[in-house]
N, C-alpha and C. Protein backbone atom coordinates (compact mmCIF):
# COMPACT_ATOMS: atom_id res chain seq x y z
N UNK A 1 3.39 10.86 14.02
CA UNK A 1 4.05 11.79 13.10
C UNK A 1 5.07 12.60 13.90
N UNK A 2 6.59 12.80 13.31
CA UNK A 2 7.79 13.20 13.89
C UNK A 2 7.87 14.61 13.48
N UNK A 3 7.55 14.58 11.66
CA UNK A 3 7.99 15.68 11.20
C UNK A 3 6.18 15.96 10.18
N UNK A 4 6.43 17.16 10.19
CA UNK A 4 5.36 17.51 9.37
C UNK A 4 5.71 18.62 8.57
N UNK A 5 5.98 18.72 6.93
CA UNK A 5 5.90 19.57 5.60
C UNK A 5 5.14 20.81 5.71
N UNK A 6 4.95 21.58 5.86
CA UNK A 6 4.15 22.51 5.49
C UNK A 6 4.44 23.92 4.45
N UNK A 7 3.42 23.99 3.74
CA UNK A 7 3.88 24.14 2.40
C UNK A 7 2.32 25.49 2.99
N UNK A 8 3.18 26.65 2.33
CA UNK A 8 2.13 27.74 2.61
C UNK A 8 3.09 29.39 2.09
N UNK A 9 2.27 29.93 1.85
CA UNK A 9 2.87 31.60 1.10
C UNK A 9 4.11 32.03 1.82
N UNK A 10 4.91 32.98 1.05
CA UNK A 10 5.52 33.81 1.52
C UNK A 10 5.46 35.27 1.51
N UNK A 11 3.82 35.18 1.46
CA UNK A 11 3.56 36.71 2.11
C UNK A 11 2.01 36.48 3.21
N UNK A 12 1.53 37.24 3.75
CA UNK A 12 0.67 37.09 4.48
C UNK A 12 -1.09 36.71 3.79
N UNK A 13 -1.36 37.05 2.98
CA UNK A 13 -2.73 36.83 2.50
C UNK A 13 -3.42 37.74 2.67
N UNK A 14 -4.41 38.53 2.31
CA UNK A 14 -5.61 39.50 2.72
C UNK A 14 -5.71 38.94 3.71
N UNK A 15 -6.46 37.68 4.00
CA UNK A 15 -7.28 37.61 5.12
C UNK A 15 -6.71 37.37 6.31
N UNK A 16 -7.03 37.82 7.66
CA UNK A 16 -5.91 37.89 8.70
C UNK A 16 -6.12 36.14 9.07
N UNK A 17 -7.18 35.84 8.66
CA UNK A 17 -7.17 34.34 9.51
C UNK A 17 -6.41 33.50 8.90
N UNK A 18 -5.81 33.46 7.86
CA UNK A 18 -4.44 33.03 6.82
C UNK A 18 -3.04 33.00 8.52
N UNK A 19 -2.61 34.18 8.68
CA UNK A 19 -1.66 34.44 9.24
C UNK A 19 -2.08 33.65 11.15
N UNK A 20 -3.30 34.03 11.29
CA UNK A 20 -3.60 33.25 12.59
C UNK A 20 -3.44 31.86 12.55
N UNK A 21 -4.03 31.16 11.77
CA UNK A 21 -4.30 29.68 11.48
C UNK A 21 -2.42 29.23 11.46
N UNK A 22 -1.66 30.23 11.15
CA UNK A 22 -0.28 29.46 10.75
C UNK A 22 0.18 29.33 11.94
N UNK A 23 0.27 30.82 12.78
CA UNK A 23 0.32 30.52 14.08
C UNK A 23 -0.26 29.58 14.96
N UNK A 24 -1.52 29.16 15.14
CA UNK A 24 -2.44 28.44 15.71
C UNK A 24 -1.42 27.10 15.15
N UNK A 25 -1.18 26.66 14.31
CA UNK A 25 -0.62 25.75 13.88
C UNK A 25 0.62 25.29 14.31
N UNK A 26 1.16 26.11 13.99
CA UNK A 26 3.02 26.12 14.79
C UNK A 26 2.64 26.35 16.35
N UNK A 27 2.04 26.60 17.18
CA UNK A 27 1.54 26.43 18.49
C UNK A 27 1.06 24.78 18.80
N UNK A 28 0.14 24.34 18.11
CA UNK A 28 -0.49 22.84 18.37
C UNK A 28 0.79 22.69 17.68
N UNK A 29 1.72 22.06 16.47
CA UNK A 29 2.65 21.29 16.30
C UNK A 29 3.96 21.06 17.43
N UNK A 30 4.07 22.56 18.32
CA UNK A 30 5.28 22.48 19.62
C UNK A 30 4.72 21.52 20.44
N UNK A 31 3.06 22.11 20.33
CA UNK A 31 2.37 21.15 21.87
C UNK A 31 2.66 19.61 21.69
N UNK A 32 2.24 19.48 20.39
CA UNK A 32 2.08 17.90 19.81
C UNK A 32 3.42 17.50 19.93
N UNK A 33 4.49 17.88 19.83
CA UNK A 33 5.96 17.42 19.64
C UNK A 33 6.02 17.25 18.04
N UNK A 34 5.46 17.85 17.56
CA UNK A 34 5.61 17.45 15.75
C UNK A 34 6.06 18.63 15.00
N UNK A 35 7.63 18.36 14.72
CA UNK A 35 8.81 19.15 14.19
C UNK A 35 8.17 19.45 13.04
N UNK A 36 8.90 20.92 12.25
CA UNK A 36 8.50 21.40 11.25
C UNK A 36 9.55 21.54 10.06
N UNK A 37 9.11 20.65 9.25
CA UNK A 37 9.95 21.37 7.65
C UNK A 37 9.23 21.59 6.98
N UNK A 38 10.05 22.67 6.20
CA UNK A 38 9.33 23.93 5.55
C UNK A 38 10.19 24.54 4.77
N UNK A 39 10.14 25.82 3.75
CA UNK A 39 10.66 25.98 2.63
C UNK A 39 11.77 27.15 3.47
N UNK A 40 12.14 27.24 4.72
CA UNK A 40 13.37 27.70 5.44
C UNK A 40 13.26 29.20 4.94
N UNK A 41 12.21 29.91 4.79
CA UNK A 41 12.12 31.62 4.53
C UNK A 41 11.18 32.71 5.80
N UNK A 42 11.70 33.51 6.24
CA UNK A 42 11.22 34.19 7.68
C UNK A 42 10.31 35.50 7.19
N UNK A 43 9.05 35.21 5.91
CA UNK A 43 8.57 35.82 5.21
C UNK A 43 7.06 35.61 5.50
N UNK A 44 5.98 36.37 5.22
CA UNK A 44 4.85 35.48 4.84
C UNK A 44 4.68 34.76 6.34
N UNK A 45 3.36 33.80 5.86
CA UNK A 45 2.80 32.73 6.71
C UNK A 45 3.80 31.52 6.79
N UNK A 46 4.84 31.34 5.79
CA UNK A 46 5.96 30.64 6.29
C UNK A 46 6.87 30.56 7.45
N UNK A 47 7.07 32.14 7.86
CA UNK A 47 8.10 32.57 8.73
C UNK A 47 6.80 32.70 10.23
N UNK A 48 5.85 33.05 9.48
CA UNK A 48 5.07 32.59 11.02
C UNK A 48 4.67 31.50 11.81
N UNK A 49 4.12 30.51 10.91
CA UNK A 49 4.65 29.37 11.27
C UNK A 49 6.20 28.68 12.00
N UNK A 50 7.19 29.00 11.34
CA UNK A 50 8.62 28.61 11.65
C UNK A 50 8.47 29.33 13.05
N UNK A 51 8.47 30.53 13.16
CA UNK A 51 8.65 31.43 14.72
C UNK A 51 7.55 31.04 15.86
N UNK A 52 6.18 30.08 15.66
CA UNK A 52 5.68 29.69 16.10
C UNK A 52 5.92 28.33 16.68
N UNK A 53 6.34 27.68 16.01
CA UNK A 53 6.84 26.19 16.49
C UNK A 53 8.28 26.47 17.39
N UNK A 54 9.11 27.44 16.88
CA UNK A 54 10.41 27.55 17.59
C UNK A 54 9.76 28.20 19.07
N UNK A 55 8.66 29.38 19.16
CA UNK A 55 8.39 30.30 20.22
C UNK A 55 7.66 28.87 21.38
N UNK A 56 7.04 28.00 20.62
CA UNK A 56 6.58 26.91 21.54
C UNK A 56 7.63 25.81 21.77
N UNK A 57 8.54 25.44 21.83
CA UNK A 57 10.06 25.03 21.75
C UNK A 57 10.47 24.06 21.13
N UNK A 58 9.69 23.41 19.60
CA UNK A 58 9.75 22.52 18.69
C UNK A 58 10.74 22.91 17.77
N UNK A 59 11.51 22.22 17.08
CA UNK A 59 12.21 21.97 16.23
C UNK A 59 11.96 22.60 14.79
N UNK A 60 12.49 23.43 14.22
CA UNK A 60 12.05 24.05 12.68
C UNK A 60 13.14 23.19 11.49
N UNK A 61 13.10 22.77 10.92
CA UNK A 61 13.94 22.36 9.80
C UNK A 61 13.66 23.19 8.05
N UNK A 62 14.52 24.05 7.83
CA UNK A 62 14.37 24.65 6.95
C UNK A 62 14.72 24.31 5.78
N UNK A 63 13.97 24.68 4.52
CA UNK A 63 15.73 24.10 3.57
C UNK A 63 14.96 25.37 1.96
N UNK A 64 16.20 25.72 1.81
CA UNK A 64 16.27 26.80 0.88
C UNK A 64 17.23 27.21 -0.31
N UNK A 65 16.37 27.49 -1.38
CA UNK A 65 17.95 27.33 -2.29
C UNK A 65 18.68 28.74 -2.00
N UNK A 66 19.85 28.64 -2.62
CA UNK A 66 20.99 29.67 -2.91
C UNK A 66 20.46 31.01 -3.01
N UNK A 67 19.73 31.21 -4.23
CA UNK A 67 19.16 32.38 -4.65
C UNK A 67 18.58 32.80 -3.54
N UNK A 68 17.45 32.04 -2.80
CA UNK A 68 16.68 32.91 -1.58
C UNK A 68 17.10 33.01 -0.55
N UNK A 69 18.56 32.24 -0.33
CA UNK A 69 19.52 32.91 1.05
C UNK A 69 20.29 34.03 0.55
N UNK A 70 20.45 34.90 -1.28
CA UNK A 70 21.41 35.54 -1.65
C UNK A 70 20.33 36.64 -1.34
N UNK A 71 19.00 36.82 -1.48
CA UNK A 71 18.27 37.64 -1.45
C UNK A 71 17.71 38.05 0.31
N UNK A 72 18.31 37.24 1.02
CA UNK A 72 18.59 37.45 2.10
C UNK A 72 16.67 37.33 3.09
N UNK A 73 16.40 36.40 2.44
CA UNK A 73 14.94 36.08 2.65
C UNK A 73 15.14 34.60 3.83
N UNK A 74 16.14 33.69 3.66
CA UNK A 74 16.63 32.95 4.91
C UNK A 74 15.85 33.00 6.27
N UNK A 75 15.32 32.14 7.05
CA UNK A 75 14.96 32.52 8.47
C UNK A 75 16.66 32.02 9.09
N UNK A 76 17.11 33.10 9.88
CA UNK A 76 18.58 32.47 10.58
C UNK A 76 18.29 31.80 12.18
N UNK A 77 17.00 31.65 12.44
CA UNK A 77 16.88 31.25 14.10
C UNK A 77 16.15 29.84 13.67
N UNK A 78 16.70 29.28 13.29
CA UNK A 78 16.14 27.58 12.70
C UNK A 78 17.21 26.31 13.45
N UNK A 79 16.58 25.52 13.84
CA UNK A 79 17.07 24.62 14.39
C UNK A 79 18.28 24.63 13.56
N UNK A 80 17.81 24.15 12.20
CA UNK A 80 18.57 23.55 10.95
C UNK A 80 18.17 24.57 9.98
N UNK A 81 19.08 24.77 8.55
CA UNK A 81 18.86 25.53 7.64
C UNK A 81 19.88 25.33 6.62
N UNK A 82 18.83 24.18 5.73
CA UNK A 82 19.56 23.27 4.51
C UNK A 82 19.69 24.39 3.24
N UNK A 83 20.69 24.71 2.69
CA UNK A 83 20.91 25.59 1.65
C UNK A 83 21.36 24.37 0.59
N UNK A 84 20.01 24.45 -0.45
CA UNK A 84 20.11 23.68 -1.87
C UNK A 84 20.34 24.13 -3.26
N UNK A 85 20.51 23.76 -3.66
CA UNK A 85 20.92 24.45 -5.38
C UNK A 85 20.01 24.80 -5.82
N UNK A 86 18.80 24.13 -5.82
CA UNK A 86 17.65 24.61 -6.93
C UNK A 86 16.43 24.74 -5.97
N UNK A 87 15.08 24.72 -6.75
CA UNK A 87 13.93 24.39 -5.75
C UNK A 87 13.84 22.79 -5.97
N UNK A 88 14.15 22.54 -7.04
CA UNK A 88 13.64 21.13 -7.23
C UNK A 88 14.42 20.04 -6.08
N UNK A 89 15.90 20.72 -6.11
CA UNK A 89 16.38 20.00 -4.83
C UNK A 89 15.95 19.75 -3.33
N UNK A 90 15.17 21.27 -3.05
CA UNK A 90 14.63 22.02 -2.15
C UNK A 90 13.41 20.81 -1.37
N UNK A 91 12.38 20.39 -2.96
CA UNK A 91 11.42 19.54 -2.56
C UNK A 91 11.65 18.20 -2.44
N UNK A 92 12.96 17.80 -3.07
CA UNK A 92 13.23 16.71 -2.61
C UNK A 92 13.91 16.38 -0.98
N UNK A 93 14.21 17.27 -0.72
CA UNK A 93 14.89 17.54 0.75
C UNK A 93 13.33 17.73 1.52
N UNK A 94 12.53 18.15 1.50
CA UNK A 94 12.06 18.21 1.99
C UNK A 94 11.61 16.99 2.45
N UNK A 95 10.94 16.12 1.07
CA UNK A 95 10.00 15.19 1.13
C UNK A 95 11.18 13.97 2.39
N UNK A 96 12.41 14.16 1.86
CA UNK A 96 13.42 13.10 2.25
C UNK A 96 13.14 13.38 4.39
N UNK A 97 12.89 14.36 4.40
CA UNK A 97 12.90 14.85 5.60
C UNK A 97 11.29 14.96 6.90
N UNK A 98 10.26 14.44 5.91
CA UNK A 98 9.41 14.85 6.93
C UNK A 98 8.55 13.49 7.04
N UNK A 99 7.54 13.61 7.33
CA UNK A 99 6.79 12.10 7.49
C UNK A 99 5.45 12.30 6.74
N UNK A 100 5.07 13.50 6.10
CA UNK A 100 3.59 14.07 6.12
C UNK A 100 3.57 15.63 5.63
N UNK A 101 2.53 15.91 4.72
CA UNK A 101 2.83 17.28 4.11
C UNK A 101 1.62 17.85 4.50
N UNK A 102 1.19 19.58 4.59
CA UNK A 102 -0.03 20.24 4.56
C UNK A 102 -0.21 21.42 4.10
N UNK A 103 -0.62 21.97 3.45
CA UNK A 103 -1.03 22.66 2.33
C UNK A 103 -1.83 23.89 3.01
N UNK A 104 -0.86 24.85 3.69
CA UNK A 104 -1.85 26.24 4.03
C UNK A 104 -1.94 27.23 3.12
N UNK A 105 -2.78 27.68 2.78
CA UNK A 105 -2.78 29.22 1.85
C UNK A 105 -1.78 29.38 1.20
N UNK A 106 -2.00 29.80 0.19
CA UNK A 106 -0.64 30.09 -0.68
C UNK A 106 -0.73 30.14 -1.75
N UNK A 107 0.03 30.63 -2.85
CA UNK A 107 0.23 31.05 -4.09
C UNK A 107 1.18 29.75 -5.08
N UNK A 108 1.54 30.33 -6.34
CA UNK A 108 1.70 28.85 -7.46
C UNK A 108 3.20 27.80 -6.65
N UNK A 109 4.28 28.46 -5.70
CA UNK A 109 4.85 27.87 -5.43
C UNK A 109 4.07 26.55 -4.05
N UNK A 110 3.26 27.09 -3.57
CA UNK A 110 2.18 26.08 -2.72
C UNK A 110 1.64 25.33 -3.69
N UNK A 111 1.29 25.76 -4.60
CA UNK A 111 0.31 24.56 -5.41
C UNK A 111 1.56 23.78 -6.31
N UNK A 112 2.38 24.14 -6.25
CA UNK A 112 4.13 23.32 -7.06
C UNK A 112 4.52 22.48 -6.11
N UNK A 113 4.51 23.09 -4.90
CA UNK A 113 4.91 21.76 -3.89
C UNK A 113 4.05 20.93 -3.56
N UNK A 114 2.68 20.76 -3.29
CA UNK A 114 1.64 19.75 -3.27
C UNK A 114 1.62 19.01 -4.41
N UNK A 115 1.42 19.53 -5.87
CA UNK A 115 0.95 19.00 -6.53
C UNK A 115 2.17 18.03 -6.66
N UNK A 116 3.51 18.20 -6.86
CA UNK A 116 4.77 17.57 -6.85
C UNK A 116 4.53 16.10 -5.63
N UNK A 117 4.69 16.40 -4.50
CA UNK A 117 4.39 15.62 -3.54
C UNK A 117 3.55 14.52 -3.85
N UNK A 118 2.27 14.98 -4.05
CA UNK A 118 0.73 14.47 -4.80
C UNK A 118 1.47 13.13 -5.73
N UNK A 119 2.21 13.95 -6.87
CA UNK A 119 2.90 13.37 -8.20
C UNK A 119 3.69 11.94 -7.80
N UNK A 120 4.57 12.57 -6.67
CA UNK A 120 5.45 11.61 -6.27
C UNK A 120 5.32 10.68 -5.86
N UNK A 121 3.84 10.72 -4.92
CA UNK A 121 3.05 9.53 -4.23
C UNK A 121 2.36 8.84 -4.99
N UNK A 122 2.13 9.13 -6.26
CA UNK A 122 1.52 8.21 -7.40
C UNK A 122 2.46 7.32 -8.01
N UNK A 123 3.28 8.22 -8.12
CA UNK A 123 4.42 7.21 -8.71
C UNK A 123 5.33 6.35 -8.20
N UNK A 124 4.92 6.63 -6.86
CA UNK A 124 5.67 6.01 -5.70
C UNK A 124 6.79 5.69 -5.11
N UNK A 125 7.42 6.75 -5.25
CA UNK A 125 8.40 7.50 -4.29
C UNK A 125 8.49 7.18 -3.10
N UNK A 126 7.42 8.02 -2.97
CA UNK A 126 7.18 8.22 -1.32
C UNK A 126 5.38 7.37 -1.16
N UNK A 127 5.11 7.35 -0.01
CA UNK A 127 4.33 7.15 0.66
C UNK A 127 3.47 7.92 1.37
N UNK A 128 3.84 8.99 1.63
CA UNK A 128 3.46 9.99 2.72
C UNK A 128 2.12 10.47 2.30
N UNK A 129 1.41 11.04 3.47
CA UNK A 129 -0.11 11.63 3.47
C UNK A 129 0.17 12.98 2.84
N UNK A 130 -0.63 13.22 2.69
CA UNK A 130 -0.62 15.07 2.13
C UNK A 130 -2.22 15.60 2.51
N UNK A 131 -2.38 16.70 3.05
CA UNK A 131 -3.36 17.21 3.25
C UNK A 131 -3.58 19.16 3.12
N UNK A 132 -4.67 19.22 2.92
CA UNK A 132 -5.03 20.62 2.79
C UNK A 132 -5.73 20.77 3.94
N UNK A 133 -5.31 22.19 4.42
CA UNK A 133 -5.79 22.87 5.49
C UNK A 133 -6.68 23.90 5.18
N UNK A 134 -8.16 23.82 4.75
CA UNK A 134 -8.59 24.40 4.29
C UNK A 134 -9.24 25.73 5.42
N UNK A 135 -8.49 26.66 5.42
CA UNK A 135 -9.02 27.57 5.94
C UNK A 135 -10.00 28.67 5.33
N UNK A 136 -11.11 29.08 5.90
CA UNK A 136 -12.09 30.19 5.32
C UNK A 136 -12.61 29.67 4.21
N UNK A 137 -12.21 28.22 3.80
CA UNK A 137 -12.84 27.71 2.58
C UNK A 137 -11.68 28.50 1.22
N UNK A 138 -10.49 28.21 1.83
CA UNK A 138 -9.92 28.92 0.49
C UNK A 138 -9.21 27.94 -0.26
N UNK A 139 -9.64 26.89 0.11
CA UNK A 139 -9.36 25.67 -1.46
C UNK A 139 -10.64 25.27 -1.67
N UNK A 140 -11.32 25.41 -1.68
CA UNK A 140 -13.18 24.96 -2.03
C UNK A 140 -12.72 24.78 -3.64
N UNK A 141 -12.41 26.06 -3.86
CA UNK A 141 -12.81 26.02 -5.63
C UNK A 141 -11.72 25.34 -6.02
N UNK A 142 -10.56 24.99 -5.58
CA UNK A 142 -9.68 23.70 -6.26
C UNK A 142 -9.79 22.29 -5.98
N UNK A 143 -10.67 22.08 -4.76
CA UNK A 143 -11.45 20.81 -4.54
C UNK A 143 -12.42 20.72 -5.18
N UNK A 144 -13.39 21.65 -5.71
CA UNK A 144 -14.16 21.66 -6.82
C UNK A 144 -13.70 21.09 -7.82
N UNK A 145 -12.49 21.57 -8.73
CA UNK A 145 -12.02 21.52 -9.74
C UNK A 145 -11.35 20.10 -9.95
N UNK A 146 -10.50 19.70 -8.74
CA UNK A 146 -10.21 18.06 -8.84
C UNK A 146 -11.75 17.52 -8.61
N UNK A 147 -12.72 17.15 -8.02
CA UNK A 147 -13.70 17.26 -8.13
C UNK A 147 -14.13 16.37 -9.84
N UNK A 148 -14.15 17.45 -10.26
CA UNK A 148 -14.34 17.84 -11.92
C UNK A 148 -13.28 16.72 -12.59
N UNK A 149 -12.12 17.18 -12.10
CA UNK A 149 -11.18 15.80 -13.14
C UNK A 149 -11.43 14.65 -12.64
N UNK A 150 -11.74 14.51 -11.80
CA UNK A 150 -11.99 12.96 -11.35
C UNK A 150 -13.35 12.89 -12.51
N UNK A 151 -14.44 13.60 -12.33
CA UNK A 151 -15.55 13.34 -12.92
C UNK A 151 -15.49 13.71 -14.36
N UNK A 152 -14.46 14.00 -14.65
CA UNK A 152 -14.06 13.43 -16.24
C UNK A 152 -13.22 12.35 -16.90
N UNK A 153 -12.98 11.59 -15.70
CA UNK A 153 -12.00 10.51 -16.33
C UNK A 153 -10.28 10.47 -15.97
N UNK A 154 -10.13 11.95 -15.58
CA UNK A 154 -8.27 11.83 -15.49
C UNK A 154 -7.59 11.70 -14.49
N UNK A 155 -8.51 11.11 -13.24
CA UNK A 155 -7.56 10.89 -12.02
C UNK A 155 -9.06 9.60 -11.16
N UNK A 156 -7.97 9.36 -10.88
CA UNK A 156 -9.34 7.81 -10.31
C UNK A 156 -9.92 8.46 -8.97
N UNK A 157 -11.15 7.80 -8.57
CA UNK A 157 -11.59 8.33 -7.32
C UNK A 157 -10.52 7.66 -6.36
N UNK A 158 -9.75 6.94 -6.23
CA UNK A 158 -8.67 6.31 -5.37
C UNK A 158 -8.00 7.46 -5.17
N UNK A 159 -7.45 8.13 -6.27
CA UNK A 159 -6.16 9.07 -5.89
C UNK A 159 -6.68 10.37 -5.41
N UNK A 160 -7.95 10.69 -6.18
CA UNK A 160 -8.68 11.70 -5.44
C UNK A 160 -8.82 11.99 -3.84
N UNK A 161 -9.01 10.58 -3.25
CA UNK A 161 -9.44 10.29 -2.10
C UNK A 161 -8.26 10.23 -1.59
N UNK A 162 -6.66 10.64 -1.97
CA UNK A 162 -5.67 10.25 -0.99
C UNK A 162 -5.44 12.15 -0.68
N UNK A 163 -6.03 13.03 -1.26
CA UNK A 163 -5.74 14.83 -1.04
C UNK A 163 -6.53 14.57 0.60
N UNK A 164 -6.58 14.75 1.67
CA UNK A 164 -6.99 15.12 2.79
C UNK A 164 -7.68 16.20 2.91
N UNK A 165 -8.47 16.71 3.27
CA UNK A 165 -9.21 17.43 3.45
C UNK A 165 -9.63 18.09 4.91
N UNK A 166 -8.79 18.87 5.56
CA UNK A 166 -9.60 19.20 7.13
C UNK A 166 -9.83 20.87 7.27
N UNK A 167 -10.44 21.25 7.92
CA UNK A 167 -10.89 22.34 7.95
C UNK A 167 -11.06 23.73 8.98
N UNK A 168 -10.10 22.22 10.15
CA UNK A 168 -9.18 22.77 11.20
C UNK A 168 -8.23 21.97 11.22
N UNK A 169 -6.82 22.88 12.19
CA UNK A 169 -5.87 22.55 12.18
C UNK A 169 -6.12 20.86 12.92
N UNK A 170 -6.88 20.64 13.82
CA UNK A 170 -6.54 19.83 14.82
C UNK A 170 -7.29 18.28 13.48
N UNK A 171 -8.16 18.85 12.78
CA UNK A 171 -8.48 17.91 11.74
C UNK A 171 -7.58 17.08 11.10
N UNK A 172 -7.24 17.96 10.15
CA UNK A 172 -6.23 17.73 9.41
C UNK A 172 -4.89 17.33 10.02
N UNK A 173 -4.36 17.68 11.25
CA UNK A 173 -3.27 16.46 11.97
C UNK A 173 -3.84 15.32 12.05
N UNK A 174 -4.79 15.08 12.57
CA UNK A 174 -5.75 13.70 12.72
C UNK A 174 -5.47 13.12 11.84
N UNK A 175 -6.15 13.79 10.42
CA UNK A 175 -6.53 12.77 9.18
C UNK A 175 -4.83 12.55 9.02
N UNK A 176 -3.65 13.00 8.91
CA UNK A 176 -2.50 12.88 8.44
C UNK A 176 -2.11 11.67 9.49
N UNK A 177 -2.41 11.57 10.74
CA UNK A 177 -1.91 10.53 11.64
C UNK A 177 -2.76 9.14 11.53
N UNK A 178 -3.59 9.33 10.93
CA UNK A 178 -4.44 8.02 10.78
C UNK A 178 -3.89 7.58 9.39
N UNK A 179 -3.69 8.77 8.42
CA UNK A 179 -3.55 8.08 7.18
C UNK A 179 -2.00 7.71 7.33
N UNK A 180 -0.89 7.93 7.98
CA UNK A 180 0.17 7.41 8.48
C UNK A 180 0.34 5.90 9.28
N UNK A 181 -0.71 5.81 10.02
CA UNK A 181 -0.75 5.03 10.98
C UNK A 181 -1.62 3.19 9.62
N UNK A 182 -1.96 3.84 8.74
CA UNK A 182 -2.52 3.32 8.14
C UNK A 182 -1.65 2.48 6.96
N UNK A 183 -0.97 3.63 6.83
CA UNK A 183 0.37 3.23 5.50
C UNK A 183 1.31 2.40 6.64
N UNK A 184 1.58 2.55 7.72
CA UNK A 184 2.85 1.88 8.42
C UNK A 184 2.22 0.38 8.81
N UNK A 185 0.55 0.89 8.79
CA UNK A 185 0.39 -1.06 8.99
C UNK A 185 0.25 -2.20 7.77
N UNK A 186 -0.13 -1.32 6.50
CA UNK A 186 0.28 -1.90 5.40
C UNK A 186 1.84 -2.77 4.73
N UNK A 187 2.77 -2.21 5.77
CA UNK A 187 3.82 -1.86 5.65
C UNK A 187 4.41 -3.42 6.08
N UNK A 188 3.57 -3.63 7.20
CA UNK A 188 3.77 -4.57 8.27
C UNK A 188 3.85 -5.88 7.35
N UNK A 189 4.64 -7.18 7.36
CA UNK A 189 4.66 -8.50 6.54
C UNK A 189 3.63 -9.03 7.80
């Protein structure tokens, strides 16, 4: 894995281990050599992340629409910093750009970009892994809840089984590099 998505709040969270874990994260992604795109805002667990991967000397790739560079929410110390028209453009730039997505803490625009991603890989777009970083157990109750739709009929245990699940950072890179390493040998004639 070259590039890795990460999709997470733009504010900090109550809990401080929200804001550590992003850091901890953007630290192992410099170590790993695994560049970061991300929704390009120097806010939140977003901008900690971004200043973490840049402070360990990895690559940040940002991308942001109009409105949230007019509101002056922009990170300006980014490798790169794609200014798009909409959000919807936003996630397609993204997806066009990374190899692999992960899902830290966050509010309805985190659950808009997974679930989108999620969407896209069903319909098959893309290919790419997607995983949740479940820290402190703060997707339990939405793994519950898919959980539940699977066990009513509206999503197969196949697609269920493609959400990742790790519970540390160093997990959840794993599961994203195996489930990569997995799609590229499928790939193979």
């Amino acid at each position: 894995m070259k590039r890795l998505a990460v999709y997470c709040g733009s504010s900090m969270g109550k809990d401080p281990a929200f804001a550590d874990t992003a850091r901890m994260l953007g630290e192992q992604m410099a170590a790993r050599g695994i560049d970061l795109v991300y929704g390009g805002g120097k806010l939140g667990l977003m901008g900690v992340v971004a200043d973490a991967v840049l402070a360990g000397g990895g690559k940040v790739y940002g991308v942001i629409p109009q409105a949230l560079t007019d509101l002056e929410v922009a990170h300006q110390g980014l490798t790169e910093l794609y200014t798009v028209a909409s959000m919807h453009e936003r996630k397609a730039k993204m997806t066009e750009l990374t190899d692999a997505f992960v899902a830290l803490p966050g509010g309805i625009g985190t659950f808009d970009e997974l679930f989108e991603a999620w969407t896209w890989n069903a319909l098959g777009y893309h290919a790419k892994p997607f995983a949740l970083l479940n820290v402190n157990g703060f997707w339990d109750q939405m793994i519950g809840f898919l959980d539940q739709v699977t066990d009513n009929g509206f999503m197969s245990p196949a697609r269920r089984a493609q959400l990742l699940i790790g519970d540390s950072i160093g997990e959840a890179i794993d599961l994203l590099d195996s489930a990569l390493a997995a799609s590229e040998r499928k790939m193979v004639w």
